[in-house]
N, C-alpha and C. Protein backbone atom coordinates (compact mmCIF):
# COMPACT_ATOMS: atom_id res chain seq x y z
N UNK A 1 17.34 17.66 -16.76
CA UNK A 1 17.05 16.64 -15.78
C UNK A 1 16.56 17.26 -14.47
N UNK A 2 17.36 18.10 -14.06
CA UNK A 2 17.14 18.81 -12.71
C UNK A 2 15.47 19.57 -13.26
N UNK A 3 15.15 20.38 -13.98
CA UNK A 3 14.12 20.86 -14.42
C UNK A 3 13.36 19.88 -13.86
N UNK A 4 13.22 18.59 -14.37
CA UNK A 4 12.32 17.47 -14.58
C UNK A 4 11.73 17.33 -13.12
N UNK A 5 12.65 16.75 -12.03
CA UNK A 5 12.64 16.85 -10.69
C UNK A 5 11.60 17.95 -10.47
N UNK A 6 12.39 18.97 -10.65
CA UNK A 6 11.29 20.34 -10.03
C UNK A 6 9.76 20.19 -10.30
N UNK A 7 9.57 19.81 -11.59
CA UNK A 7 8.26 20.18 -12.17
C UNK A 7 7.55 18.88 -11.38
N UNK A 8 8.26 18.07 -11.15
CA UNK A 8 7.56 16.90 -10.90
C UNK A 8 7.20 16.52 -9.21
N UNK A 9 8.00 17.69 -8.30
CA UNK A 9 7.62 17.78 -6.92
C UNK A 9 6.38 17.69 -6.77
N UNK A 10 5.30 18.41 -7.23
CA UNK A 10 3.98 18.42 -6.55
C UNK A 10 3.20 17.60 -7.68
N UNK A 11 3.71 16.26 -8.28
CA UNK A 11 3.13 15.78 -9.44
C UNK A 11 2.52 14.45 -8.62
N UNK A 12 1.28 14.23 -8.55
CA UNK A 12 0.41 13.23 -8.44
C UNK A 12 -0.35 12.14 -9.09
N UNK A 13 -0.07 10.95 -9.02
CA UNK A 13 -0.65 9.79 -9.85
C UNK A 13 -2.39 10.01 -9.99
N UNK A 14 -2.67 10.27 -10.74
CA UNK A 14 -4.25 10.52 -11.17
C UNK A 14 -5.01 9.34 -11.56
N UNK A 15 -4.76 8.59 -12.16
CA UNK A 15 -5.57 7.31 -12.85
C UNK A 15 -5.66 6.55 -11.15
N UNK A 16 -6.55 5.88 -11.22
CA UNK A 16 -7.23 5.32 -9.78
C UNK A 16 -6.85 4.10 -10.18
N UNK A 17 -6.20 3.32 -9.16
CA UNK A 17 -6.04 2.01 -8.74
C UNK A 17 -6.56 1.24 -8.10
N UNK A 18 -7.91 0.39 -8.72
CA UNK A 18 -9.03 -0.60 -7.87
C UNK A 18 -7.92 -1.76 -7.52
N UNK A 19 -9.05 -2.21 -6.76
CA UNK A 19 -8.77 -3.62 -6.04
C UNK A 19 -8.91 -4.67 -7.30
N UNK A 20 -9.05 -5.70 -7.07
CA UNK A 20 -9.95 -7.05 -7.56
C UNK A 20 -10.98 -7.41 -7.60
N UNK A 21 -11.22 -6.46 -5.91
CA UNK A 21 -13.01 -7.06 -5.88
C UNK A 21 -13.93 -5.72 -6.18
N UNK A 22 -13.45 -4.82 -6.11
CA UNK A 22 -13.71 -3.48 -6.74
C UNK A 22 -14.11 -3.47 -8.26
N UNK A 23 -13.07 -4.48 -8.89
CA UNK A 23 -13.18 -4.14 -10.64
C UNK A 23 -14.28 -5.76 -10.76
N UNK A 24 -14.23 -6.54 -9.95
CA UNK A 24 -15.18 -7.31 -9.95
C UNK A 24 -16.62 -6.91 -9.85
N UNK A 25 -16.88 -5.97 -8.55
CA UNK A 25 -18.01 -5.61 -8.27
C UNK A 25 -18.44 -4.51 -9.24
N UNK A 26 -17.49 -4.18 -10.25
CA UNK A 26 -18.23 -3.14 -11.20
C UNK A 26 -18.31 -4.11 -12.41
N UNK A 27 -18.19 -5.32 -12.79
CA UNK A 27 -18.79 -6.46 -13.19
C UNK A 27 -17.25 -6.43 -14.69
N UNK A 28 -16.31 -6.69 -13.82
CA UNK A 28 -15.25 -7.83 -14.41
C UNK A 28 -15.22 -8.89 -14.33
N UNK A 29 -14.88 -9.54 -15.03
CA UNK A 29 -14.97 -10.97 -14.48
C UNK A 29 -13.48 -11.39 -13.79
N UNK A 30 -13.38 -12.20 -13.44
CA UNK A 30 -11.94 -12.63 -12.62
C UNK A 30 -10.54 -12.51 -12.87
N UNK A 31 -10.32 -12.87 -14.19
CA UNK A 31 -9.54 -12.95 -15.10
C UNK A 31 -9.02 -10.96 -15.43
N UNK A 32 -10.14 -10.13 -15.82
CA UNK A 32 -9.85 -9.28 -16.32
C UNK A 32 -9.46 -8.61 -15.05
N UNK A 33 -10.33 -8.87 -13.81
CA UNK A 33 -9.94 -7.67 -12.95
C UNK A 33 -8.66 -7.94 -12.40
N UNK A 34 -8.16 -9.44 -12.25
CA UNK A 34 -6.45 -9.25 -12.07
C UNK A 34 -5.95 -9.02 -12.85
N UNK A 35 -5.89 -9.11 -14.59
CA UNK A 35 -5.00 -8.39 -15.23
C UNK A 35 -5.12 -6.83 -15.17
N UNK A 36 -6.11 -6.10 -14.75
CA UNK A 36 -6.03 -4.91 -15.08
C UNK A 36 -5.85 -4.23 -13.55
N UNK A 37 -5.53 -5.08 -12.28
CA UNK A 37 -5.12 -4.76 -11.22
C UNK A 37 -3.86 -4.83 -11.24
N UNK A 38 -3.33 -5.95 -11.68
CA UNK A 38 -1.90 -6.12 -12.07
C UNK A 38 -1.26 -5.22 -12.81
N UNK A 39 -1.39 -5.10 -13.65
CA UNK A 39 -1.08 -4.07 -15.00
C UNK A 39 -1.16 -2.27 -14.69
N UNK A 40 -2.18 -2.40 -14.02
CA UNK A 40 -2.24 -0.55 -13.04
C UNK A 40 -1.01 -0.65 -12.21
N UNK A 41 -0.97 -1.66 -11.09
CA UNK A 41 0.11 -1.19 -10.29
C UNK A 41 1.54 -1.38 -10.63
N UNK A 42 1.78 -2.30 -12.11
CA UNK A 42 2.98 -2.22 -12.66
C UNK A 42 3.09 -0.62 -13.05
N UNK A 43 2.06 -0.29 -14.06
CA UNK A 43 2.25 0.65 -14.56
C UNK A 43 2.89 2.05 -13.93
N UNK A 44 1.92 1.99 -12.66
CA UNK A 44 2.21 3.07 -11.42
C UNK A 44 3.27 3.11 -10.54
N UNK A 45 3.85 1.93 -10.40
CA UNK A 45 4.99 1.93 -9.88
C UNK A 45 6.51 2.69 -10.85
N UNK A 46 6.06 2.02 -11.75
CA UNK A 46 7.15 2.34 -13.28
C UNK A 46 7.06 4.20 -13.38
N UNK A 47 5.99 4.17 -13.50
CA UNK A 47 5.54 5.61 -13.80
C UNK A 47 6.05 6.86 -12.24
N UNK A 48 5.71 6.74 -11.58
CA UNK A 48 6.41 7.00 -10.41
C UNK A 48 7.39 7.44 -10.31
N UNK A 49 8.76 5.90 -10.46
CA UNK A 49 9.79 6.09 -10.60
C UNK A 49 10.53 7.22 -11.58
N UNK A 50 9.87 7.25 -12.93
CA UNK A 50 10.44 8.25 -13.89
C UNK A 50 9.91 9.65 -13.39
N UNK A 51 9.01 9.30 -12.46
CA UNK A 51 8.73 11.17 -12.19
C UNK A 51 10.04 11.38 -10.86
N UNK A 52 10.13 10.43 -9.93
CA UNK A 52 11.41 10.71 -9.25
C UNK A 52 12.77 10.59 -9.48
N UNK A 53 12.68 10.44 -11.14
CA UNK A 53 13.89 10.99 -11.82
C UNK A 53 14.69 9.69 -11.67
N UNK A 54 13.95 8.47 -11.30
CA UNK A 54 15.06 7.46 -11.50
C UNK A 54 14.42 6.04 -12.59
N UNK A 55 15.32 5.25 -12.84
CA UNK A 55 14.91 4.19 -13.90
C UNK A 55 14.45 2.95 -13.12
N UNK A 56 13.01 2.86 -13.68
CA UNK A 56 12.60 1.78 -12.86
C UNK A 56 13.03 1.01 -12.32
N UNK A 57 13.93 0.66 -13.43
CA UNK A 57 14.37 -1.53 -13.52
C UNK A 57 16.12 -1.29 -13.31
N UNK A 58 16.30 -0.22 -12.51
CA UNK A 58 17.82 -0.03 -12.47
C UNK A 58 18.26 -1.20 -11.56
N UNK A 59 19.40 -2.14 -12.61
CA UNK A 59 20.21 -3.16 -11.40
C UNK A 59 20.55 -2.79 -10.24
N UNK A 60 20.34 -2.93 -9.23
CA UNK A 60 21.61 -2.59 -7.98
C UNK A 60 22.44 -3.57 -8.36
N UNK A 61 23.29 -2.59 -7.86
CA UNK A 61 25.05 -2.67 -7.75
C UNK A 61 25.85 -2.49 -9.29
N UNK A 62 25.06 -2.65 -10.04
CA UNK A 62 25.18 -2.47 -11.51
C UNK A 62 24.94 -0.79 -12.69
N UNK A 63 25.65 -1.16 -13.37
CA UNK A 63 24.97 0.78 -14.30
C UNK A 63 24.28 0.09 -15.29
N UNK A 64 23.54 -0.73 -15.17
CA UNK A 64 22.34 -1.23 -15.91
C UNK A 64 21.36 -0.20 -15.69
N UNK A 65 20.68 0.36 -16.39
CA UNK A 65 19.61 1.22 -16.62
C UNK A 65 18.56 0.72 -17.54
N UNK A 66 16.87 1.06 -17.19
CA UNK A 66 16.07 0.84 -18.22
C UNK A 66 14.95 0.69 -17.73
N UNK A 67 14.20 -0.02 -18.52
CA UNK A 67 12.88 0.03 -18.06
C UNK A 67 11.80 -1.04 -18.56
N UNK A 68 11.70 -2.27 -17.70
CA UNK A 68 10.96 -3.28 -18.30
C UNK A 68 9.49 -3.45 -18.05
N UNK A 69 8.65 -3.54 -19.25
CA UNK A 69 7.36 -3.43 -19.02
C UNK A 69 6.50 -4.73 -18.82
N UNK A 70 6.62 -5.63 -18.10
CA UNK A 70 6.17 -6.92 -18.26
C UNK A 70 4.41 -6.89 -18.25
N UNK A 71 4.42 -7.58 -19.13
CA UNK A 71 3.08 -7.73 -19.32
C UNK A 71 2.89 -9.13 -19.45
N UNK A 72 1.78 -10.00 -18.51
CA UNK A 72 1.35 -11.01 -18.33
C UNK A 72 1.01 -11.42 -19.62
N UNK A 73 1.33 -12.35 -20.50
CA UNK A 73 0.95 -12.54 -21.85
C UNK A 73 -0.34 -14.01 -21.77
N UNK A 74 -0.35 -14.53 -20.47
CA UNK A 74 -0.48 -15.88 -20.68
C UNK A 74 -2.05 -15.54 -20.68
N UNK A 75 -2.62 -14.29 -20.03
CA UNK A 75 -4.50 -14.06 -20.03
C UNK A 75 -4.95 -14.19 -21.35
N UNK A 76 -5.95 -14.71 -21.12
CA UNK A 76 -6.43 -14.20 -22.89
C UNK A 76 -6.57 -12.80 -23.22
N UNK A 77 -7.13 -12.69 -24.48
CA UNK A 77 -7.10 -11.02 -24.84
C UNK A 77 -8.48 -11.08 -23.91
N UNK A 78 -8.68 -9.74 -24.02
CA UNK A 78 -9.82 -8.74 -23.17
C UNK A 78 -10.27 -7.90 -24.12
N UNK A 79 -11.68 -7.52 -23.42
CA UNK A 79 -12.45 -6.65 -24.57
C UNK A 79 -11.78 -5.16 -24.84
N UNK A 80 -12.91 -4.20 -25.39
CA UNK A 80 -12.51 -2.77 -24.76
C UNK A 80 -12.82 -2.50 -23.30
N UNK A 81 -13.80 -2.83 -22.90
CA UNK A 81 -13.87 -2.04 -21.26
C UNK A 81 -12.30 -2.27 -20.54
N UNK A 82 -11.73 -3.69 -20.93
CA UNK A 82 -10.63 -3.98 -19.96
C UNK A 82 -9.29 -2.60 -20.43
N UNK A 83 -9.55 -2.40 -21.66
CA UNK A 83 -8.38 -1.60 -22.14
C UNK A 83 -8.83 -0.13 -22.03
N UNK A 84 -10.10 0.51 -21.76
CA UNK A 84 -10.50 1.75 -21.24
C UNK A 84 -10.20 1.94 -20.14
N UNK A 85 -10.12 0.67 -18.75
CA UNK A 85 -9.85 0.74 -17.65
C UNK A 85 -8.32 1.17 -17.49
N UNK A 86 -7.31 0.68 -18.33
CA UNK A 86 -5.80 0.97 -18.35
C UNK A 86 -5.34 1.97 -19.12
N UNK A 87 -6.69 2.63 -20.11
CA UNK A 87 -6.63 3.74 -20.84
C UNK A 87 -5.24 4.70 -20.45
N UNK A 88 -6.09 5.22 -18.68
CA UNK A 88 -5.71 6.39 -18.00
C UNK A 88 -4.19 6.15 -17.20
N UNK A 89 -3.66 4.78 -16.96
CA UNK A 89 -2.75 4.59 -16.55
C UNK A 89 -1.61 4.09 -17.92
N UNK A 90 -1.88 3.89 -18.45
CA UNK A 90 -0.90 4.45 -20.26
C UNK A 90 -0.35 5.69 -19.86
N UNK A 91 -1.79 6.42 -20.49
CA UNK A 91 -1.51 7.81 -20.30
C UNK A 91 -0.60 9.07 -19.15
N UNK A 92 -0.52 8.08 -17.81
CA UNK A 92 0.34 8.36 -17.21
C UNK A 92 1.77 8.22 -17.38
N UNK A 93 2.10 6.64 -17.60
CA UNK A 93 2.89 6.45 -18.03
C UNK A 93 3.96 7.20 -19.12
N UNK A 94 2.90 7.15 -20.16
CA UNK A 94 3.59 8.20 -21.25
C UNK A 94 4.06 9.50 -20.90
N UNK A 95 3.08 10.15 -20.57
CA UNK A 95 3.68 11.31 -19.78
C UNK A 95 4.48 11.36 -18.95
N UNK A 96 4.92 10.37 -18.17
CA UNK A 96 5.94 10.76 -17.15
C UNK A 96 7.61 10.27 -18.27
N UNK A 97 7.11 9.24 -19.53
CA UNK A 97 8.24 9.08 -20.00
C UNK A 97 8.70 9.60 -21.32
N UNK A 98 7.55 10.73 -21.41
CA UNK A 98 7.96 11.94 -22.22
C UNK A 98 8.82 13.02 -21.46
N UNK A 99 8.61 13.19 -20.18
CA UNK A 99 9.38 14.26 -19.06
C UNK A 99 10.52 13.66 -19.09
N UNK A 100 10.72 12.30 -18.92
CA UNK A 100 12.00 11.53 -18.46
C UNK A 100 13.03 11.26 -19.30
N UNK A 101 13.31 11.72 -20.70
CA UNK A 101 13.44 11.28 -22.03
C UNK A 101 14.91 12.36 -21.21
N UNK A 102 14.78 13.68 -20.92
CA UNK A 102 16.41 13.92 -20.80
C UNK A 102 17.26 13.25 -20.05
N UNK A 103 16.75 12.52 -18.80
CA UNK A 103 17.63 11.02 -18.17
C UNK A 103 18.55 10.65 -18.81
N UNK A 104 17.78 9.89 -20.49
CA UNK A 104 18.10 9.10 -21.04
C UNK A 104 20.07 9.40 -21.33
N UNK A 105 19.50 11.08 -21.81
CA UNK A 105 20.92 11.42 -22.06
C UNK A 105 22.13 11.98 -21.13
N UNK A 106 22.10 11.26 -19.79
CA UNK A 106 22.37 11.90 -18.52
C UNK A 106 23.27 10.69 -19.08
């Protein structure tokens, strides 16, 4: 765990987080660029947290631990461009909760 911390001091979120009107102006349409604005900064926030060694969705005041991934279900599906755009913030994700996996057994 302590390892994890260390390695993860000078560790920086890489996948880029547009706006709305950003993923608009690179020709989303409305719908996709808030789900995939939404969905980045869930992701990045979540992801974050496991690199500072703590559990996202931890209750206060509680030893509830974990990690909830909400995903807006109610958009319609989206093409590939929308899921290439969240490609790179997965990929963060995963990685920070492949590092974070000794937590689990803390």
């Amino acid at each position: 765990y302590h390892e994890m911390l260390i390695r993860n001091q000078n560790w920086e979120y890489s996948a880029p987080v547009y706006t709305v009107n950003d993923l608009t102006d690179a020709g989303f349409n409305e719908d996709e660029a808030e789900y995939i604005y939404e969905t980045s900064q869930m992701l990045k926030k979540r992801t974050e947290a496991l690199r500072r060694g703590d559990f996202p969705d931890q209750s206060v005041g509680t030893r509830d631990k974990g990690i909830s991934l909400y995903i807006d279900y109610t958009y319609p599906l989206f093409g590939e461009d929308t899921n290439k755009e969240l490609s790179p913030h997965w990929r963060e994700f995963a990685a920070a909760l492949k590092h974070f996996k000794p937590a689990f057994d803390v």
